[in-house]
N, C-alpha and C. Protein backbone atom coordinates (compact mmCIF):
# COMPACT_ATOMS: atom_id res chain seq x y z
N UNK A 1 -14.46 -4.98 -53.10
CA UNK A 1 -14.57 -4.89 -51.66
C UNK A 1 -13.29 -5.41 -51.02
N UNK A 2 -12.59 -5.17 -49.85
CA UNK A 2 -11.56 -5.20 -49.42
C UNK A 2 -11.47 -6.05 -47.79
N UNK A 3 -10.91 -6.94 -48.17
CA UNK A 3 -11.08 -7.62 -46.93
C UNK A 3 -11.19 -7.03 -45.53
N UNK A 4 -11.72 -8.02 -44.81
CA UNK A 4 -11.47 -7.21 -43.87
C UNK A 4 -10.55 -7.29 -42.69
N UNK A 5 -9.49 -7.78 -43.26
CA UNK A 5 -8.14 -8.29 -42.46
C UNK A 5 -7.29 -6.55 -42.95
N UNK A 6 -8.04 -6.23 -44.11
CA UNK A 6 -7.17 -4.61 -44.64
C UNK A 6 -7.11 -3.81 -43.12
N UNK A 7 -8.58 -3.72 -42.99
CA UNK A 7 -9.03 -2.75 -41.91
C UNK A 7 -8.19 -3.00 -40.84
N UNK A 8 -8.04 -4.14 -40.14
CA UNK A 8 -7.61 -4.75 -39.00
C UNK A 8 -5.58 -4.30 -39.05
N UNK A 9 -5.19 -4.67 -40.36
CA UNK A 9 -3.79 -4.39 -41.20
C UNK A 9 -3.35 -2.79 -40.68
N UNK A 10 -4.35 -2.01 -41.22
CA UNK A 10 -4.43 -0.66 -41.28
C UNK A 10 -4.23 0.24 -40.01
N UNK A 11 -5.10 -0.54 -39.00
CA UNK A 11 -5.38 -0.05 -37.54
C UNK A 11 -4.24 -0.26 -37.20
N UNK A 12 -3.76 -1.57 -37.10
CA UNK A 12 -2.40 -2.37 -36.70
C UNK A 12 -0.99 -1.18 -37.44
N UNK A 13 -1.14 -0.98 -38.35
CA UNK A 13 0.11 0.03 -38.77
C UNK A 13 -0.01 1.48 -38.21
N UNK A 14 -1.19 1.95 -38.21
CA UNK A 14 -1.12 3.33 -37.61
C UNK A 14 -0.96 3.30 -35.80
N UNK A 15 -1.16 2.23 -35.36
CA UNK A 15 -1.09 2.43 -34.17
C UNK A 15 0.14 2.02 -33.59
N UNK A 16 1.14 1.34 -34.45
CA UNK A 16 2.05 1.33 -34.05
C UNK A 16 3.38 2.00 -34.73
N UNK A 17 3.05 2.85 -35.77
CA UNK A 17 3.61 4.18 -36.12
C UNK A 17 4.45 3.61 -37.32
N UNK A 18 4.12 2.57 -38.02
CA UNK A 18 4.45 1.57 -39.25
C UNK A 18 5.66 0.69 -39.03
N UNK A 19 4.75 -0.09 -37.91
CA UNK A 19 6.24 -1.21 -37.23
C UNK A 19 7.15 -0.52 -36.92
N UNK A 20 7.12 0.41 -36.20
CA UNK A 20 8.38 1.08 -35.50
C UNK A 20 7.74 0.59 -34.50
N UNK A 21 6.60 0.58 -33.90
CA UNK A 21 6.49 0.58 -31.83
C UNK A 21 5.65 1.97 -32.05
N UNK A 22 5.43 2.51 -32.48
CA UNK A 22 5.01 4.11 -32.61
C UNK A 22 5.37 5.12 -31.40
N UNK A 23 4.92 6.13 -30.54
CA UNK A 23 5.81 6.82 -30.20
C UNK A 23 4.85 7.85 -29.55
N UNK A 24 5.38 8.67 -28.48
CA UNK A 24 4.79 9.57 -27.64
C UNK A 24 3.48 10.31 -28.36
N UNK A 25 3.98 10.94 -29.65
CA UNK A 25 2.82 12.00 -30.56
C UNK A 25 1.84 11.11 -31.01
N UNK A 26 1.98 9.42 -30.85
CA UNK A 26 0.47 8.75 -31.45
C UNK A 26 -0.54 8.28 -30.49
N UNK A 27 -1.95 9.53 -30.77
CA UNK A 27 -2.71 9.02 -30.11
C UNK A 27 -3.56 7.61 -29.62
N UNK A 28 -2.82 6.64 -30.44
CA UNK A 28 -3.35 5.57 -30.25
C UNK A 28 -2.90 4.56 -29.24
N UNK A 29 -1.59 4.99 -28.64
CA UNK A 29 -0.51 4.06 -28.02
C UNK A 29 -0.55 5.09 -26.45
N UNK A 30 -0.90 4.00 -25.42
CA UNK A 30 -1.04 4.37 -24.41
C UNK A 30 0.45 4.97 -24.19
N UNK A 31 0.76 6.44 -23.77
CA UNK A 31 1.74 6.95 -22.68
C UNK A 31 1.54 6.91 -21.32
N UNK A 32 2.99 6.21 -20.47
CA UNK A 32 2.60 6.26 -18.85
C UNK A 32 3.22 8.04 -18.76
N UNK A 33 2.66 8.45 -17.68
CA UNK A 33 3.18 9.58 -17.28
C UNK A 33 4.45 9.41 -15.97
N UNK A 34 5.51 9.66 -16.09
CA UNK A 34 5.89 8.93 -15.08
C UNK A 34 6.11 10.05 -13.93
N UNK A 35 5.62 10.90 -13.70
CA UNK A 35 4.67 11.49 -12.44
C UNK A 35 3.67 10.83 -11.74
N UNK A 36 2.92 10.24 -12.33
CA UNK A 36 1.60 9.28 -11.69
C UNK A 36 2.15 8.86 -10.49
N UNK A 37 1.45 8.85 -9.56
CA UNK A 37 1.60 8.64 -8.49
C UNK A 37 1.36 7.50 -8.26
N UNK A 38 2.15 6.27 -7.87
CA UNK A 38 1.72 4.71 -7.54
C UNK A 38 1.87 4.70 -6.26
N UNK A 39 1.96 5.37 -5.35
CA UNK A 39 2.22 4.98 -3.67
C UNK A 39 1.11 6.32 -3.72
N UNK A 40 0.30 5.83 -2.76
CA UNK A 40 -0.64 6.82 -2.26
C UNK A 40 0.04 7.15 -0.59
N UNK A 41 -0.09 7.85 0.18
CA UNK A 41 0.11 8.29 1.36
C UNK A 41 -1.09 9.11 1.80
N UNK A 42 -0.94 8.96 3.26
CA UNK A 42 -1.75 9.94 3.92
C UNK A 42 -1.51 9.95 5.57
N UNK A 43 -2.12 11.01 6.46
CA UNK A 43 -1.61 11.18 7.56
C UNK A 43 -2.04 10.19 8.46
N UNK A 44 -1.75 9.19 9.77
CA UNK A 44 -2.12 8.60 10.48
C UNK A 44 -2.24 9.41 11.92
N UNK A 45 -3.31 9.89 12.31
CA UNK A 45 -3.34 10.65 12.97
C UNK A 45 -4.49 10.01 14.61
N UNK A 46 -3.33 9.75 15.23
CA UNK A 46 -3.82 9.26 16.57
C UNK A 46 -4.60 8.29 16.39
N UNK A 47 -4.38 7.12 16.21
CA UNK A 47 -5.60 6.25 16.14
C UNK A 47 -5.19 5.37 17.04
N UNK A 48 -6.41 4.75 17.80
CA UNK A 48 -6.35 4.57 19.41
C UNK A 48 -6.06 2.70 19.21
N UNK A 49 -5.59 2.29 20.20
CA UNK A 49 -4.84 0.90 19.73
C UNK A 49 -6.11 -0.27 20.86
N UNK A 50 -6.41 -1.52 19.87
CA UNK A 50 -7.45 -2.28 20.02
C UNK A 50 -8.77 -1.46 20.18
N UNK A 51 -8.92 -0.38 19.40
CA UNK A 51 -10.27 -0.09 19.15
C UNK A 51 -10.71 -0.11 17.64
N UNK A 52 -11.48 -1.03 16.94
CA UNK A 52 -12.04 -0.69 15.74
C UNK A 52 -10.71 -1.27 14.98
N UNK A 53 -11.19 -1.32 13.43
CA UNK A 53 -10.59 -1.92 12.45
C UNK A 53 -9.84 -0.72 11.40
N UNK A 54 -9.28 -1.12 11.27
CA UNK A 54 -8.06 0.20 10.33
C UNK A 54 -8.23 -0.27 9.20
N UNK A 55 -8.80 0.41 7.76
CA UNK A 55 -8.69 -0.10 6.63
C UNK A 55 -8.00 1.46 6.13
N UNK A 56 -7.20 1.24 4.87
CA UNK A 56 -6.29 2.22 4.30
C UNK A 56 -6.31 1.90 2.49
N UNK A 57 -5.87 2.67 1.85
CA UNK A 57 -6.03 2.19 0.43
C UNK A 57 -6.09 3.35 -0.67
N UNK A 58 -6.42 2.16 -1.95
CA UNK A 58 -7.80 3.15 -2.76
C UNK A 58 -8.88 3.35 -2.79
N UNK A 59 -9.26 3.69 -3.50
CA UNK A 59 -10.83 3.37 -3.93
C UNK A 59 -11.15 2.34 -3.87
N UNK A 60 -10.59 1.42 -4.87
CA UNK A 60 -10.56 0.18 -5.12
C UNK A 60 -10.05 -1.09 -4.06
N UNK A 61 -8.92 -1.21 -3.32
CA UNK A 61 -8.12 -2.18 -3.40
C UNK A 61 -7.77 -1.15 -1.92
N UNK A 62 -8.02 -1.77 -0.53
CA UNK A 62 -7.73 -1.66 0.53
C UNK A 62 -7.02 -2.64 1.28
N UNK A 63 -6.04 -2.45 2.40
CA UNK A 63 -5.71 -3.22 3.35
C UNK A 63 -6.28 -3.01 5.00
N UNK A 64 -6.37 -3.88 6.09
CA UNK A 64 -7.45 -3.60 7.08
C UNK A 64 -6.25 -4.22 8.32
N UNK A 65 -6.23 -3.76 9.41
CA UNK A 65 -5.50 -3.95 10.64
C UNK A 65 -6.01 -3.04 11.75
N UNK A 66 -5.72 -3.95 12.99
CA UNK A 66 -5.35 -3.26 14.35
C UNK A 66 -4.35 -3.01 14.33
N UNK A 67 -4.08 -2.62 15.64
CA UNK A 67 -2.94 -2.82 16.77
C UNK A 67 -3.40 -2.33 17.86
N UNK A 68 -1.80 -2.95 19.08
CA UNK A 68 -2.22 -2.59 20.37
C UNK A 68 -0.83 -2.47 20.76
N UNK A 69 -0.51 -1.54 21.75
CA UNK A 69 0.21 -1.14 22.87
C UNK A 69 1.07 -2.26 23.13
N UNK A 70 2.37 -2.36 23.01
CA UNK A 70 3.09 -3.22 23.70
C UNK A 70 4.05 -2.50 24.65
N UNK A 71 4.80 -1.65 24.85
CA UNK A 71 5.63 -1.21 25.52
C UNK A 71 5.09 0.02 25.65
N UNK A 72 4.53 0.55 27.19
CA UNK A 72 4.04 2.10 26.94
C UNK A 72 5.37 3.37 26.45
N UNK A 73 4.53 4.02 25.63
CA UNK A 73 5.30 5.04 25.09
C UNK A 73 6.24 4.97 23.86
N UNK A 74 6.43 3.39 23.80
CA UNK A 74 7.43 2.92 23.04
C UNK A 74 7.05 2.40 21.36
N UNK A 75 6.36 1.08 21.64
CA UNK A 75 6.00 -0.01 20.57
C UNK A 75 4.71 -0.51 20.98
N UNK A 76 4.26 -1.58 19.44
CA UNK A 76 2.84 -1.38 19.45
C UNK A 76 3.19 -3.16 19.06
N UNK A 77 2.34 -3.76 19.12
CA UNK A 77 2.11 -5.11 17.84
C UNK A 77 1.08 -5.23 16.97
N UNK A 78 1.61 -5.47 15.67
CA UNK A 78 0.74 -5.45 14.41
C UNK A 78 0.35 -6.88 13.94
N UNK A 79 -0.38 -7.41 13.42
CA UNK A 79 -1.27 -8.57 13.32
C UNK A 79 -1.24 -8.51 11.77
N UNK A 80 -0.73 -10.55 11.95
CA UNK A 80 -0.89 -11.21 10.28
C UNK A 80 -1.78 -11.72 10.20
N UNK A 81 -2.40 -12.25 9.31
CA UNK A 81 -3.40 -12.86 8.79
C UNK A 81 -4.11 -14.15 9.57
N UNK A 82 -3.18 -14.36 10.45
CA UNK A 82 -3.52 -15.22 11.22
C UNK A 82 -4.67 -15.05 12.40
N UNK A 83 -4.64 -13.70 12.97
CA UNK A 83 -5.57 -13.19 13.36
C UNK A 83 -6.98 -12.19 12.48
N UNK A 84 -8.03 -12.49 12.93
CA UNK A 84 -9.31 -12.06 11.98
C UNK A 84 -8.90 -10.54 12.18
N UNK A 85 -8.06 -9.74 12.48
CA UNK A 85 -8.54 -8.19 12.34
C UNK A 85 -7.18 -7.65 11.12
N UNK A 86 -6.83 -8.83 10.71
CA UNK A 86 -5.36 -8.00 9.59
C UNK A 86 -5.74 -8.97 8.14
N UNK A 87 -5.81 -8.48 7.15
CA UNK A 87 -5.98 -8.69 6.22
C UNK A 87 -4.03 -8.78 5.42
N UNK A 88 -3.40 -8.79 5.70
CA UNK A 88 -1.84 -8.85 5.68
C UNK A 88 -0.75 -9.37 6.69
N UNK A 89 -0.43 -9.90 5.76
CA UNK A 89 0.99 -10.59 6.77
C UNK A 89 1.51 -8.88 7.24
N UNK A 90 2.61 -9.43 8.21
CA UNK A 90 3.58 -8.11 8.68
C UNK A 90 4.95 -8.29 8.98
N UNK A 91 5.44 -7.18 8.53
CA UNK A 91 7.29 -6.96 8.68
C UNK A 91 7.62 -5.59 9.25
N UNK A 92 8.73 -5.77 9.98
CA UNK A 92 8.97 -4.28 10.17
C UNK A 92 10.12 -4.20 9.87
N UNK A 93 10.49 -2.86 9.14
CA UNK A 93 11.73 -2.72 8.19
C UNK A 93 12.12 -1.21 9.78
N UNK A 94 13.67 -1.65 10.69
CA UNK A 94 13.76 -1.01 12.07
C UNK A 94 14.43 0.48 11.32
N UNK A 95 14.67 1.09 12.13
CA UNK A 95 14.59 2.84 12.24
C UNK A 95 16.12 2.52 12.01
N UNK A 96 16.76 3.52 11.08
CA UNK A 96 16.58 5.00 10.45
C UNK A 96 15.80 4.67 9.02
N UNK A 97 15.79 3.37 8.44
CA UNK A 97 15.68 2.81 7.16
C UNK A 97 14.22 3.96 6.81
N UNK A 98 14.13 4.42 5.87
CA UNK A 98 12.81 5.24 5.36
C UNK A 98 12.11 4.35 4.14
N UNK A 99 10.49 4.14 4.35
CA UNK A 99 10.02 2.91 3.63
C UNK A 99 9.97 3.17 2.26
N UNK A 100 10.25 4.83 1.84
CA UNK A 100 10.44 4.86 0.46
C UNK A 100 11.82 4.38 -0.47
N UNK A 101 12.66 4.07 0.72
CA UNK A 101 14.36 3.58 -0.16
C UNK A 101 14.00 2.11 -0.09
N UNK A 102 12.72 1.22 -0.31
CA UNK A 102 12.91 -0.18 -0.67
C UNK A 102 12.38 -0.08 -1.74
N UNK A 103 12.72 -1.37 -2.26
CA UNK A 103 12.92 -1.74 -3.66
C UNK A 103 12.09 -2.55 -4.16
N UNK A 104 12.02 -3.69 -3.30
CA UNK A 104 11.55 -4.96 -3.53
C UNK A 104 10.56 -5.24 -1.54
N UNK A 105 9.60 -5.00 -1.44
CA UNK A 105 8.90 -5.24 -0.38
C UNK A 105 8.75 -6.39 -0.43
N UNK A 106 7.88 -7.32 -1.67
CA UNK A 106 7.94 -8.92 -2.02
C UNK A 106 9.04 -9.41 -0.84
N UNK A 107 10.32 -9.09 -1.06
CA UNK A 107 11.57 -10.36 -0.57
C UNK A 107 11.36 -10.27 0.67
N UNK A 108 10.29 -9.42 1.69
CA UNK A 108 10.69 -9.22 3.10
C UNK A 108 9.94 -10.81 3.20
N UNK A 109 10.53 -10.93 4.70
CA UNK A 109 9.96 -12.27 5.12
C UNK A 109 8.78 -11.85 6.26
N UNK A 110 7.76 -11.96 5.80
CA UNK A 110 6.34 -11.86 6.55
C UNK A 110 5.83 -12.73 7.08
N UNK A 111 5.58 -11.97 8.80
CA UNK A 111 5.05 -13.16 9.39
C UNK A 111 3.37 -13.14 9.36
N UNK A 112 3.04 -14.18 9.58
CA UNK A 112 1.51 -14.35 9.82
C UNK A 112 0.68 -14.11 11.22
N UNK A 113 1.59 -13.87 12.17
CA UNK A 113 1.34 -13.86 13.45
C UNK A 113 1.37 -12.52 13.82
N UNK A 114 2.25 -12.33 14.62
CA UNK A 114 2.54 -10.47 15.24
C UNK A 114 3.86 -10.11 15.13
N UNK A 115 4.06 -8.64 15.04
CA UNK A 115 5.82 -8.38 14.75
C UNK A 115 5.03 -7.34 15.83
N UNK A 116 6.34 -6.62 16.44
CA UNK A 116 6.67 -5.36 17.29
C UNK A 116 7.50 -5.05 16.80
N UNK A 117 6.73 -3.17 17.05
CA UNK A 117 7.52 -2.59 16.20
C UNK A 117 7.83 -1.09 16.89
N UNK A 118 8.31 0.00 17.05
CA UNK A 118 9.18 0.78 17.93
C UNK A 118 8.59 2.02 17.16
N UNK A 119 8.70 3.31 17.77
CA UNK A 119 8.63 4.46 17.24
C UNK A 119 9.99 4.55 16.39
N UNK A 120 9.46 5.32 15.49
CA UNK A 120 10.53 5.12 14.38
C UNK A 120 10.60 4.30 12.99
N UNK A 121 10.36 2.81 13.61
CA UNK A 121 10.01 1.85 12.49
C UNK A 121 8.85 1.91 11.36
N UNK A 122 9.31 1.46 10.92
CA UNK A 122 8.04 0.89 9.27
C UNK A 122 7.17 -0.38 9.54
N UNK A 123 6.15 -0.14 9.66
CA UNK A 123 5.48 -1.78 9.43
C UNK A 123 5.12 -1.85 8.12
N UNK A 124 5.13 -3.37 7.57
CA UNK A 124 4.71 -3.49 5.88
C UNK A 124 4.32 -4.80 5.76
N UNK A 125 3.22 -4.25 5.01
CA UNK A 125 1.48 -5.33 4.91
C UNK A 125 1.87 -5.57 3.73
N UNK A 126 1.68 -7.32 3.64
CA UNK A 126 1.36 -7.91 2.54
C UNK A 126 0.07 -8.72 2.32
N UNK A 127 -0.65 -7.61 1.73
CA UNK A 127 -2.02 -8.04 1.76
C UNK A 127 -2.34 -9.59 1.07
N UNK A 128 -3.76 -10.12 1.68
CA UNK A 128 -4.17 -11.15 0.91
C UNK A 128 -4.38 -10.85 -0.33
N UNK A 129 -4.76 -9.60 -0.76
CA UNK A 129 -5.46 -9.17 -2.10
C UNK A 129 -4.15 -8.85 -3.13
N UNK A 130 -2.62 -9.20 -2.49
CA UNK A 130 -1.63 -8.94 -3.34
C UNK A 130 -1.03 -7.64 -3.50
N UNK A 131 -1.79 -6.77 -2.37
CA UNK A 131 -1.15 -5.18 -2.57
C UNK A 131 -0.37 -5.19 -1.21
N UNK A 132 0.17 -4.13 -1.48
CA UNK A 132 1.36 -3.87 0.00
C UNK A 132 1.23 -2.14 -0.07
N UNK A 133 1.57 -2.28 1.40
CA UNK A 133 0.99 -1.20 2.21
C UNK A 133 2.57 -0.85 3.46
N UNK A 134 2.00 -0.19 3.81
CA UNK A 134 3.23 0.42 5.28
C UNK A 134 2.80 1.85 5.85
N UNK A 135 3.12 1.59 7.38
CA UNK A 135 2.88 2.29 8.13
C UNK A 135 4.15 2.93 8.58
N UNK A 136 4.29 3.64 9.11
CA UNK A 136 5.89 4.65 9.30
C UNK A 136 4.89 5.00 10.77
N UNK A 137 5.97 4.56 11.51
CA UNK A 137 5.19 5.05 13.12
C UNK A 137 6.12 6.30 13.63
N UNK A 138 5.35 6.98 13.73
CA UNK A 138 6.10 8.48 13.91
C UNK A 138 5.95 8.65 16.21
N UNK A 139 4.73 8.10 16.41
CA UNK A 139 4.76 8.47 17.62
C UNK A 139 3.82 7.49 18.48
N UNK A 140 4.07 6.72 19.40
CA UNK A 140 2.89 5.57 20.45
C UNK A 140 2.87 6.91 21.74
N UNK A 141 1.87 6.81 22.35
CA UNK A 141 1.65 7.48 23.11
C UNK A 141 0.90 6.52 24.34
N UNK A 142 0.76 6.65 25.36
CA UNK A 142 0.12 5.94 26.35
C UNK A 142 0.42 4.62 26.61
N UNK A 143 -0.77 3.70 27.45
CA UNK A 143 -0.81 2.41 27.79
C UNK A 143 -1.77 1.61 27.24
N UNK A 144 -2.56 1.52 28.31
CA UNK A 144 -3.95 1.51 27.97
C UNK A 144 -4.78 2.24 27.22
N UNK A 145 -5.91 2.08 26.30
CA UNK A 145 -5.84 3.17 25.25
C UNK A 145 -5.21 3.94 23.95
N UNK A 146 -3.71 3.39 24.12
CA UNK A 146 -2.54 3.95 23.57
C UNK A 146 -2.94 4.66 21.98
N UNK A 147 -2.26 5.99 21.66
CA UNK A 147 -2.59 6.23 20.05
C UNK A 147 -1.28 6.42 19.80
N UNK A 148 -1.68 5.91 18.20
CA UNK A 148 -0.63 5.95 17.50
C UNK A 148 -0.35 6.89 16.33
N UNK A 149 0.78 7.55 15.50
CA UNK A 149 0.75 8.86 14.71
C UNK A 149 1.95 8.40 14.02
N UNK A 150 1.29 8.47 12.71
CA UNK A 150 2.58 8.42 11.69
C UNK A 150 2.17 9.02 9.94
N UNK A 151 2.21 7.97 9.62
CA UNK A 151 2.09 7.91 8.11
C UNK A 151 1.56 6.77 7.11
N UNK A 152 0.87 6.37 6.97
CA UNK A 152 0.16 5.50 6.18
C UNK A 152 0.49 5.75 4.56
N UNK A 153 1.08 4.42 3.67
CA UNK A 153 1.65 4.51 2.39
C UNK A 153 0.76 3.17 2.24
N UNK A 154 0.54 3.02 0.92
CA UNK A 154 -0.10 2.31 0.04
C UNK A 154 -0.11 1.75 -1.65
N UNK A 155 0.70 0.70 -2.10
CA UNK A 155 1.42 1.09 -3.57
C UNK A 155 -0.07 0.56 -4.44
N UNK A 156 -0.65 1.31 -5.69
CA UNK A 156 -1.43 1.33 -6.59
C UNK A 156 -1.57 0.05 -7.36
N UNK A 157 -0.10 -0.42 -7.61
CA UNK A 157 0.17 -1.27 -8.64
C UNK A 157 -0.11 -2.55 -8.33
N UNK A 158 0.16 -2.98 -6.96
CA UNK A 158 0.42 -3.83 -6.19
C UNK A 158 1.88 -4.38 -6.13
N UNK A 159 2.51 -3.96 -6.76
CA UNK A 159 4.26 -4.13 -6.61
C UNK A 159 4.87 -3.79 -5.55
N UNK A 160 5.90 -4.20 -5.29
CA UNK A 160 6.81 -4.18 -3.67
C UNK A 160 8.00 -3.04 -3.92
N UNK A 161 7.81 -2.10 -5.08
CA UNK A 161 8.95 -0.93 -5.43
C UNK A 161 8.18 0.01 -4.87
N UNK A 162 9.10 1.01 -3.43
CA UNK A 162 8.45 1.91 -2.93
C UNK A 162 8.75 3.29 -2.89
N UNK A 163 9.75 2.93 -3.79
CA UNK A 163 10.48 4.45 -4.12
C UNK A 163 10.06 5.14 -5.55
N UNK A 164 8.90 4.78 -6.36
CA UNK A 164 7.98 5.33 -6.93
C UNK A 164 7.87 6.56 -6.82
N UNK A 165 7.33 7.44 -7.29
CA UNK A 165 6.59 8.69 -7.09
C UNK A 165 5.09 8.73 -6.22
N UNK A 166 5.48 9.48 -4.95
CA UNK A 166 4.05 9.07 -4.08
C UNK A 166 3.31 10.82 -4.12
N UNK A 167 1.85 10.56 -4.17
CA UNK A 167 1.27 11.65 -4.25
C UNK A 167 -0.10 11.26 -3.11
N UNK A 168 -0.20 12.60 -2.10
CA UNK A 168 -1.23 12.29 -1.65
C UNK A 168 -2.60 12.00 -1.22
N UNK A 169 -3.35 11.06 -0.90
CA UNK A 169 -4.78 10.56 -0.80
C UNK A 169 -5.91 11.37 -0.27
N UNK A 170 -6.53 11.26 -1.05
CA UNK A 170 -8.04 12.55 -0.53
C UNK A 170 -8.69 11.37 0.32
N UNK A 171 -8.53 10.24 0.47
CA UNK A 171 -9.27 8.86 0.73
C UNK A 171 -8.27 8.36 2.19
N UNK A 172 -8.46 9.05 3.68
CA UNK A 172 -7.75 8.72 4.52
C UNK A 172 -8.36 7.58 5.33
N UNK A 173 -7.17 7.43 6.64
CA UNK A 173 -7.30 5.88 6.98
C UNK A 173 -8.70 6.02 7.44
N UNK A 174 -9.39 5.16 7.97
CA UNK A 174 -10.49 4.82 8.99
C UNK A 174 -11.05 3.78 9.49
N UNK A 175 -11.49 4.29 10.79
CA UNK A 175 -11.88 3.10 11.31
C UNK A 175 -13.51 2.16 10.84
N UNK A 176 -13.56 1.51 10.44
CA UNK A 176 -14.63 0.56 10.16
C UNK A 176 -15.64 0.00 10.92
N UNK A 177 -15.09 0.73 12.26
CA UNK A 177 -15.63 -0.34 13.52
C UNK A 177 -15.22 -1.43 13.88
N UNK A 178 -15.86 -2.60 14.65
CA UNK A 178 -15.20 -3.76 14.81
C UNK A 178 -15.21 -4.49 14.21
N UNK A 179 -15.52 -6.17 14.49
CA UNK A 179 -15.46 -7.00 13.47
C UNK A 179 -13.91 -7.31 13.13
N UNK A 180 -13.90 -7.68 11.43
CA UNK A 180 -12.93 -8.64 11.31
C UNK A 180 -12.42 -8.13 10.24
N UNK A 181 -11.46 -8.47 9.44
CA UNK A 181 -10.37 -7.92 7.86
C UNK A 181 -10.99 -8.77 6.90
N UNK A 182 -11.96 -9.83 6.79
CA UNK A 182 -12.22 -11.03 5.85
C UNK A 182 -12.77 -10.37 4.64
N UNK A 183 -13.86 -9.09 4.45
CA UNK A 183 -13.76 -8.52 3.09
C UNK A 183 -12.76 -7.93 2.55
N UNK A 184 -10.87 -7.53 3.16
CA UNK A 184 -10.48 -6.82 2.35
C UNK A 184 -9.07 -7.45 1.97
C-alpha cells in the first residue's frame, strides 16, 4: 500500500506540470483571461440630486451616494463617509483627465466630508468595503431638482488600477430610496 503523501506528491506534480509552474494547456492551474473585465461601467442617466440613495456595483460588492446641486448648470457636491448617505470617501480627479488613464486611485487623497465637482470631472469613491468606484459627470442640469448624466465605473477587484479592461453592467445604478449608505 502506498502512502498517502504519494497521492498528495502526484497531484502536486501534475498540477504544476513537474516543477516547472505548469502552463496554459494544464487543466489544473487556474488561467486569468486577460479580457475579463475588472471595471464594470454603466450609463448614469439623469438622476435627480438630493432625492433617494444611489447604490452602483456588482452583484456582490456595491458603493451608495447622493448628491446635490451646487452651482446651477454647472457642479454638484458629493458626500464622504462622514455623512449617512455615502458609503465612500470622495475625490475629484478635474477635466480633461479621463478616469480610465489612472493607475493607482489608492494614492488620491480622500476627503470624508464633500468635494465639488464640475461638468466634465471624475468623482472617485473609496468605499468603506475597500472597493473604488467613479463617476464621470458628463452633464448637471437645473437648480432645484437638478439631474445629473454621465457614467458610472466600478473596479471588481477592489484595486485603484483603472485602466483595466472595462466591460459593460447588465446591473445599473439605482435608486434605493431614502435612508442611509450603512449596509454598503
Amino acid at each position: 500500500m502506498r502512502s498517502p503523501y504519494y497521492l498528495a506528491a502526484a497531484v502536486l506534480f501534475l498540477a504544476y506540470g513537474c516543477g516547472g509552474g505548469g502552463g496554459a494547456d494544464n487543466p489544473l492551474r487556474p488561467v486569468t483571461n486577460p479580457n475579463t473585465p475588472v471595471i464594470l461601467t454603466g450609463p448614469i442617466d439623469r438622476i435627480i440630486e438630493a432625492q433617494g440613495i444611489w447604490v452602483w456595483g456588482s452583484a456582490v460588492n456595491k458603493l451608495c451616494q447622493q448628491w446635490s446641486v451646487a452651482l446651477h448648470d454647472q457642479s454638484g457636491w458629493f458626500y464622504g463617509t462622514s455623512n449617512s448617505w455615502s458609503s465612500a470617501d470622495v475625490y475629484v480627479l478635474k477635466a480633461p483627465q479621463s478616469p480610465l488613464s489612472v493607475t493607482a486611485a489608492e494614492n488620491f487623497e480622500y476627503e470624508k466630508s464633500s468635494v465639488e465637482a464640475f461638468e466634465g470631472d471624475t468623482v472617485f469613491f473609496r468605499g468603506r468595503n475597500g472597493y473604488y468606484g467613479a463617476w464621470y459627470i458628463e452633464k448637471i442640469d437645473g437648480q432645484v431638482g437638478a439631474i445629473l448624466s454621465g457614467t458610472w465605473y466600478f473596479k471588481l477587484d477592489g484595486g485603484g488600477d483603472f485602466t483595466r479592461v472595462v466591460g459593460d453592467s447588465d446591473i445599473p445604478i439605482e435608486d434605493v430610496g431614502g435612508g442611509d449608505c450603512f449596509g454598503y
